[in-house]
PDB file of N, CA and C in Angstrom:
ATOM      1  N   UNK A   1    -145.874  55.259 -38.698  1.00  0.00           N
ATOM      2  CA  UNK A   1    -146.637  54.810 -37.547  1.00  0.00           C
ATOM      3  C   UNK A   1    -147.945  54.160 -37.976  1.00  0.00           C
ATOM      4  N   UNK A   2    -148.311  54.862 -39.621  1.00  0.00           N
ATOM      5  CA  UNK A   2    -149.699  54.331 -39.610  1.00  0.00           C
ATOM      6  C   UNK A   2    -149.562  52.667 -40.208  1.00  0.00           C
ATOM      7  N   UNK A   3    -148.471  52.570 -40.721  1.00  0.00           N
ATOM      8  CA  UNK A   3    -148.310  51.426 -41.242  1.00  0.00           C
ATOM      9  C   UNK A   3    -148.213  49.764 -40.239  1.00  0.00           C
ATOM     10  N   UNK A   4    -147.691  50.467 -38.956  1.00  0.00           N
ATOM     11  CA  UNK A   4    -147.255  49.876 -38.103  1.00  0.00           C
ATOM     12  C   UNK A   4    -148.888  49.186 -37.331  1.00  0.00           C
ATOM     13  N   UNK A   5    -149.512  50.194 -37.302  1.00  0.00           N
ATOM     14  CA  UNK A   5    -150.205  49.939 -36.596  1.00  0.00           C
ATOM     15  C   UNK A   5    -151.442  49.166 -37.437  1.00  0.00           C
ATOM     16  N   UNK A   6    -151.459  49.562 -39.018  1.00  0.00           N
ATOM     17  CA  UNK A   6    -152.347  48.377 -39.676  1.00  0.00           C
ATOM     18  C   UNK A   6    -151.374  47.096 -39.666  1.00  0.00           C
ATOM     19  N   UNK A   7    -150.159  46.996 -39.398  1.00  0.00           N
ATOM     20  CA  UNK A   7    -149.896  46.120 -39.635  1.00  0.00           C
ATOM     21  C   UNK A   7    -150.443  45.068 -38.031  1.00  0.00           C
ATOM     22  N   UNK A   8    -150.735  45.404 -36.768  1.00  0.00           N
ATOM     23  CA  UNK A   8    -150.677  45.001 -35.834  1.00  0.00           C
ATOM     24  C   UNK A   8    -152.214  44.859 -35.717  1.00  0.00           C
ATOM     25  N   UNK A   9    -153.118  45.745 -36.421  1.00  0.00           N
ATOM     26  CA  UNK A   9    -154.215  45.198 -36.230  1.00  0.00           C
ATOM     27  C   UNK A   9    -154.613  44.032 -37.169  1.00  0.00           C
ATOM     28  N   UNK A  10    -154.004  44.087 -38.309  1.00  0.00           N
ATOM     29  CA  UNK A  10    -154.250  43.087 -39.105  1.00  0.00           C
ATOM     30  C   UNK A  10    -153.574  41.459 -38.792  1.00  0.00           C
ATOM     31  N   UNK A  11    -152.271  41.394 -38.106  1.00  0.00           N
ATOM     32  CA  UNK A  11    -152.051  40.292 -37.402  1.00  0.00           C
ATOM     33  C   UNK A  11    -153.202  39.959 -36.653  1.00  0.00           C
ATOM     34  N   UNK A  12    -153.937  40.647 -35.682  1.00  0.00           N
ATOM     35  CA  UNK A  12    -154.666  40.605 -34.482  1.00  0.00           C
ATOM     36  C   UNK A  12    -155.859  39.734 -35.154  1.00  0.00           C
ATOM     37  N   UNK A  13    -156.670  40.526 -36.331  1.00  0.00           N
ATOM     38  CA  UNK A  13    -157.268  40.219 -36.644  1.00  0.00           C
ATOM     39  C   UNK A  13    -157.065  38.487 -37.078  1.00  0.00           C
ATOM     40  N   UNK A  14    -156.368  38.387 -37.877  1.00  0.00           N
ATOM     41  CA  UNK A  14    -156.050  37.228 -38.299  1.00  0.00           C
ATOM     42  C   UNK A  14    -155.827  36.033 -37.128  1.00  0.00           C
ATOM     43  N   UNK A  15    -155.143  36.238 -36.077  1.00  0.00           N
ATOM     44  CA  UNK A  15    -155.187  35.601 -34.883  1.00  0.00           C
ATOM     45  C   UNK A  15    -156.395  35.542 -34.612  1.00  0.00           C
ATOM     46  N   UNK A  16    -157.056  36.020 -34.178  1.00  0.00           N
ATOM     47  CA  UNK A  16    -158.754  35.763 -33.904  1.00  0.00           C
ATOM     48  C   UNK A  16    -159.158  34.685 -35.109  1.00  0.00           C
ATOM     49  N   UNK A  17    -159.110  34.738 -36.015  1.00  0.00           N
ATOM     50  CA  UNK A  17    -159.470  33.651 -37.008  1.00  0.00           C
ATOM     51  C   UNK A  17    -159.445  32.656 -36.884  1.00  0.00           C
ATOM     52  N   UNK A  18    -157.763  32.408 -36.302  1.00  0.00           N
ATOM     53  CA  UNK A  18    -156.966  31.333 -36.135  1.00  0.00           C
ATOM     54  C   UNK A  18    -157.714  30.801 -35.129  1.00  0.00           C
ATOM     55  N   UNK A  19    -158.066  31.534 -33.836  1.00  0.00           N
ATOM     56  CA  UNK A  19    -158.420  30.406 -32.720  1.00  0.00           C
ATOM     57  C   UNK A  19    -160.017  30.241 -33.213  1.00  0.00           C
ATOM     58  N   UNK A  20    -160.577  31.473 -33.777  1.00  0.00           N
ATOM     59  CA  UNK A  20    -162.183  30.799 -33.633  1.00  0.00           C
ATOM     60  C   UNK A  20    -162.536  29.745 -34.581  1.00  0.00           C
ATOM     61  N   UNK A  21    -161.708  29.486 -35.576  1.00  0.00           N
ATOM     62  CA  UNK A  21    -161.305  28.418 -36.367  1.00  0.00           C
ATOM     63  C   UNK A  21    -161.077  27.126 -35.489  1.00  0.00           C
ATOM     64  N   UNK A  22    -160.085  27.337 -34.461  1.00  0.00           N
ATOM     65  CA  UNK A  22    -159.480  25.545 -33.619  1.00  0.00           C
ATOM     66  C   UNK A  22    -160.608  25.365 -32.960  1.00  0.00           C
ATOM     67  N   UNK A  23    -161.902  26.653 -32.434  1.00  0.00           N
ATOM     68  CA  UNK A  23    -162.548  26.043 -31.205  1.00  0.00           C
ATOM     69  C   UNK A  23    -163.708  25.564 -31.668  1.00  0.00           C
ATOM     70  N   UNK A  24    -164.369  25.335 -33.309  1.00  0.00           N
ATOM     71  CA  UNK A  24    -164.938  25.145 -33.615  1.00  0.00           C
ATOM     72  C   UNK A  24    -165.060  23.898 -33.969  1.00  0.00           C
ATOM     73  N   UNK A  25    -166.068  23.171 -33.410  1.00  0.00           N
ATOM     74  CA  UNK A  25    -165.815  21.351 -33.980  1.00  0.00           C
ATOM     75  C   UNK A  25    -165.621  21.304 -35.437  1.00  0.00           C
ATOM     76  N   UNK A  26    -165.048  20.419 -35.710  1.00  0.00           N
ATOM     77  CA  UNK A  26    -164.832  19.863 -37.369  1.00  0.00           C
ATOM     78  C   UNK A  26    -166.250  19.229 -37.846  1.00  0.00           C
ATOM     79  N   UNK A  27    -166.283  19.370 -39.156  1.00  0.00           N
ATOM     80  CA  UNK A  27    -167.594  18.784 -39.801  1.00  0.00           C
ATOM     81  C   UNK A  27    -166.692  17.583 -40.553  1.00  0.00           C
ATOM     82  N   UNK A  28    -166.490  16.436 -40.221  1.00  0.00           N
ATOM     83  CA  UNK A  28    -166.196  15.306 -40.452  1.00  0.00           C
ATOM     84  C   UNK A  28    -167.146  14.347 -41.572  1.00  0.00           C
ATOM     85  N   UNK A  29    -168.414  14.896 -41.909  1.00  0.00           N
ATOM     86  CA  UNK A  29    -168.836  14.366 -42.583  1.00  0.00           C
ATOM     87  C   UNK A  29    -168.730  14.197 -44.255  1.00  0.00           C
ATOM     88  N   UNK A  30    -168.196  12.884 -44.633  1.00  0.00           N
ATOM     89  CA  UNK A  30    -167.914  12.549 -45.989  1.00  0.00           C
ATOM     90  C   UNK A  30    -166.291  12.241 -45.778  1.00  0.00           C
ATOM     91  N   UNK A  31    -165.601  12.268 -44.865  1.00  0.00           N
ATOM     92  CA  UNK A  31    -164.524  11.936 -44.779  1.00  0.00           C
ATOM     93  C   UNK A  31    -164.401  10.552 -44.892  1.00  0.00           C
ATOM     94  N   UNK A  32    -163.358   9.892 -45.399  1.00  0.00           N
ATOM     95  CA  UNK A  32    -162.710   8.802 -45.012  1.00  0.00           C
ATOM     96  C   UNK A  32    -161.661   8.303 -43.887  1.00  0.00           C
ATOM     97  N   UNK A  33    -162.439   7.624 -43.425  1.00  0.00           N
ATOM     98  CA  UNK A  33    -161.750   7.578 -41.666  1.00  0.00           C
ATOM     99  C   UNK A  33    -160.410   6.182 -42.040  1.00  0.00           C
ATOM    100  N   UNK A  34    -159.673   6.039 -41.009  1.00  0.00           N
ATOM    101  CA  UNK A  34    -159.305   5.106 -41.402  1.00  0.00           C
ATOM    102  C   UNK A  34    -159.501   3.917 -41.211  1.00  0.00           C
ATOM    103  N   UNK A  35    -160.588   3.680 -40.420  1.00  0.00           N
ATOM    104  CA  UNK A  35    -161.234   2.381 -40.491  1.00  0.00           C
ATOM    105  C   UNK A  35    -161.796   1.594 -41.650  1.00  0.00           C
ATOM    106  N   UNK A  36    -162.187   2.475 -42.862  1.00  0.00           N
ATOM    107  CA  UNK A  36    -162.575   1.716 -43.977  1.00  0.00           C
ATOM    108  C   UNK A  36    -161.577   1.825 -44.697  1.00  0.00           C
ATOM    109  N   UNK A  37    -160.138   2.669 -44.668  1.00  0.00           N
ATOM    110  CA  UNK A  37    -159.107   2.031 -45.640  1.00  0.00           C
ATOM    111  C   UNK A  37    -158.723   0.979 -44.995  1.00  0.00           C
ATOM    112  N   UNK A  38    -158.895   0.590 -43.962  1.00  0.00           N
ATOM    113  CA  UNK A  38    -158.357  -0.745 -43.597  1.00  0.00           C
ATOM    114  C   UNK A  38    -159.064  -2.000 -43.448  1.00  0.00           C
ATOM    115  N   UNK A  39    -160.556  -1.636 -44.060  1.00  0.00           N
ATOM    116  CA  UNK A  39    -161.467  -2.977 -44.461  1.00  0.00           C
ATOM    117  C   UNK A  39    -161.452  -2.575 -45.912  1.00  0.00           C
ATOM    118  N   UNK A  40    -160.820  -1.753 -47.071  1.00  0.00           N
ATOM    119  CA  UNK A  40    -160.444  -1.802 -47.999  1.00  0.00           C
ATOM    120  C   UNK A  40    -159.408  -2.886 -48.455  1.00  0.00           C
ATOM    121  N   UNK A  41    -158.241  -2.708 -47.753  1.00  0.00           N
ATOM    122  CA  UNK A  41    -157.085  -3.088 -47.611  1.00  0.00           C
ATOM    123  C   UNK A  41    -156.882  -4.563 -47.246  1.00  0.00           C
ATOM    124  N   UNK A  42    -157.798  -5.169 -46.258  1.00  0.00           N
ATOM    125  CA  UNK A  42    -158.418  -6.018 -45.885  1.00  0.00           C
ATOM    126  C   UNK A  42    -159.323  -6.974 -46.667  1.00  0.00           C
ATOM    127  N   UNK A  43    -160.103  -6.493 -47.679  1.00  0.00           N
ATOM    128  CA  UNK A  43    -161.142  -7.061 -48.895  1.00  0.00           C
ATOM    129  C   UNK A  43    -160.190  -7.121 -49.700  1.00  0.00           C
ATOM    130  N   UNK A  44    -159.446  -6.355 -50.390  1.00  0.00           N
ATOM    131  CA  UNK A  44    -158.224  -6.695 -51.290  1.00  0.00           C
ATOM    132  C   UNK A  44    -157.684  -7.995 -50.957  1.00  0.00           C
ATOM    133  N   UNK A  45    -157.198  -8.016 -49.974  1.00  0.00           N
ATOM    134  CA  UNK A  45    -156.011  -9.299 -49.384  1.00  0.00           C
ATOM    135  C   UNK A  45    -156.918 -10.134 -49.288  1.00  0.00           C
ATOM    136  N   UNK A  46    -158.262 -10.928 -49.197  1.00  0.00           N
ATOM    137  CA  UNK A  46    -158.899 -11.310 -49.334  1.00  0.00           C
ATOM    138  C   UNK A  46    -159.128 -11.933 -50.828  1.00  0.00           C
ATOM    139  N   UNK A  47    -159.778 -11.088 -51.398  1.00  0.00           N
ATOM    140  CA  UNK A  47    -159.960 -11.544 -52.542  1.00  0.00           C
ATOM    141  C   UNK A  47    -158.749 -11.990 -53.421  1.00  0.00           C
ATOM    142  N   UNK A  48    -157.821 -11.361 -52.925  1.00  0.00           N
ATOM    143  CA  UNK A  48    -156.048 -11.716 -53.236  1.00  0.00           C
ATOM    144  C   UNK A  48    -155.981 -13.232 -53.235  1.00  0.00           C
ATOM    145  N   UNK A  49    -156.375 -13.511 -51.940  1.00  0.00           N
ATOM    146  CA  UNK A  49    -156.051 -14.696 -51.593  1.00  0.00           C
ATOM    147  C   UNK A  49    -156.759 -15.807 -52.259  1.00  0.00           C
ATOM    148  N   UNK A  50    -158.270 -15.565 -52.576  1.00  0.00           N
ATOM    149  CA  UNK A  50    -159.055 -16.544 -52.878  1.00  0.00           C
ATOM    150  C   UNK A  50    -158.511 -16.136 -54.400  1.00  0.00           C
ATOM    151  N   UNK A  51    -158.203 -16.005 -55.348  1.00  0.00           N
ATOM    152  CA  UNK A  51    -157.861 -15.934 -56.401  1.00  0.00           C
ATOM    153  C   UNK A  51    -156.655 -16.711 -57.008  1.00  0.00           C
ATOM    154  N   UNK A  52    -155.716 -16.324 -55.838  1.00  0.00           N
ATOM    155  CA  UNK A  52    -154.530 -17.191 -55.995  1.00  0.00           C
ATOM    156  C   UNK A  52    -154.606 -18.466 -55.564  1.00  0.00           C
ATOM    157  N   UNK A  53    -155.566 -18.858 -54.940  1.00  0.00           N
ATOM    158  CA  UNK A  53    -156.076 -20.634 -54.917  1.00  0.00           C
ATOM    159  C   UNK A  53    -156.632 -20.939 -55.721  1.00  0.00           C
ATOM    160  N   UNK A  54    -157.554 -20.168 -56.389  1.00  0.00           N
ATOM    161  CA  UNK A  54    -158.337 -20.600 -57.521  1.00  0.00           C
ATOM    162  C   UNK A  54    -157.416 -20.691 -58.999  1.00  0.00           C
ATOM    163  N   UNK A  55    -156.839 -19.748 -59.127  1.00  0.00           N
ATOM    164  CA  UNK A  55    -155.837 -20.400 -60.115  1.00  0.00           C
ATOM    165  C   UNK A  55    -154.836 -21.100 -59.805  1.00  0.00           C
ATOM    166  N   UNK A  56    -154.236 -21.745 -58.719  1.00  0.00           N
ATOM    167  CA  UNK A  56    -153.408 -22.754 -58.438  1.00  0.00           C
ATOM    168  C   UNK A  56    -154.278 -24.135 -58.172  1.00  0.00           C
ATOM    169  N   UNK A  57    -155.364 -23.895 -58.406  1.00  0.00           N
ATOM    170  CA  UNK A  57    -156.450 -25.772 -58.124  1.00  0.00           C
ATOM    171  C   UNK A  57    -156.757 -25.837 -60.047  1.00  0.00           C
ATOM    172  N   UNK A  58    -157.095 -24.207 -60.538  1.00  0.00           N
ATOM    173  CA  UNK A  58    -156.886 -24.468 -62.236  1.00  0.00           C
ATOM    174  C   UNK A  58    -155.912 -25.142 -62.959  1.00  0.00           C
ATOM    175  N   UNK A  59    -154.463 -24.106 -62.101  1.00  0.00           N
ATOM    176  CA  UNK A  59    -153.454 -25.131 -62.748  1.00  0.00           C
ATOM    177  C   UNK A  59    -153.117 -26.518 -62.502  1.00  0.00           C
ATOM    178  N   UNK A  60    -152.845 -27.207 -61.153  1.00  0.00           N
ATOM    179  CA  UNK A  60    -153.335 -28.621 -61.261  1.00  0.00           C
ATOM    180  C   UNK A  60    -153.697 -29.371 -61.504  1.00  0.00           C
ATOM    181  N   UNK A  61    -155.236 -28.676 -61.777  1.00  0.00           N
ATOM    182  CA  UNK A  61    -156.014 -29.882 -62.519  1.00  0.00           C
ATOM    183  C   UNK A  61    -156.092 -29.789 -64.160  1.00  0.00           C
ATOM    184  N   UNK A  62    -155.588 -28.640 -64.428  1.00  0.00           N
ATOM    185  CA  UNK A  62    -155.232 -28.638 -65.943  1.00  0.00           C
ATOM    186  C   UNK A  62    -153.806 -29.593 -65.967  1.00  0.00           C
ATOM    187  N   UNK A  63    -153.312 -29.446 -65.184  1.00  0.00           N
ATOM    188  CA  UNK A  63    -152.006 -30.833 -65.721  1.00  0.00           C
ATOM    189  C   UNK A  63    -151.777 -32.402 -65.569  1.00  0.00           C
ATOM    190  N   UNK A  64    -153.261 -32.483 -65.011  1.00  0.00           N
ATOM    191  CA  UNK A  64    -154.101 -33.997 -64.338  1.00  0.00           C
ATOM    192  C   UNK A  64    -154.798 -34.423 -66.361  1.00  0.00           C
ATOM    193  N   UNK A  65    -154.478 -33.453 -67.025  1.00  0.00           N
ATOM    194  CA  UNK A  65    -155.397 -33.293 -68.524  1.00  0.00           C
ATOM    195  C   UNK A  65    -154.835 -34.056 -69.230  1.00  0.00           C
ATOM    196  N   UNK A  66    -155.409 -35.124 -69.966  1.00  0.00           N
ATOM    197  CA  UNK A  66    -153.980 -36.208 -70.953  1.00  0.00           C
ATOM    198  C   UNK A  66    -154.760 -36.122 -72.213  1.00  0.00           C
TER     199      UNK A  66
END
């Protein structure tokens, strides 16, 4: 019986944890939201892009070379 009953207060307990844990706002600070992986993601493809023009106006005009 005695086992039973630490075992039921100790669920209990732990349940209480659980909710005073959900009702507590989150501290969000230092997170990465996903708004800047997607001006990450965004600056990549970017600079992607201007790179791959810049070496396709290199190669061109390197074959304009006599």
């Amino acid at each position: 019986m005695n086992r039973l009953l630490a075992l039921l207060l100790r669920l209990h307990l732990s349940a209480d944890d659980w909710a005073d844990a959900r009702l507590r706002p989150r501290d969000e600070r230092g997170s990465v939201t996903t708004e800047h992986v997607l001006w990450a993601v965004a600056v990549i493809a970017i600079v992607g892009i201007v790179v791959a023009a810049l070496k396709a106006y290199v190669s061109s005009q390197a074959g304009n070379i006599k």
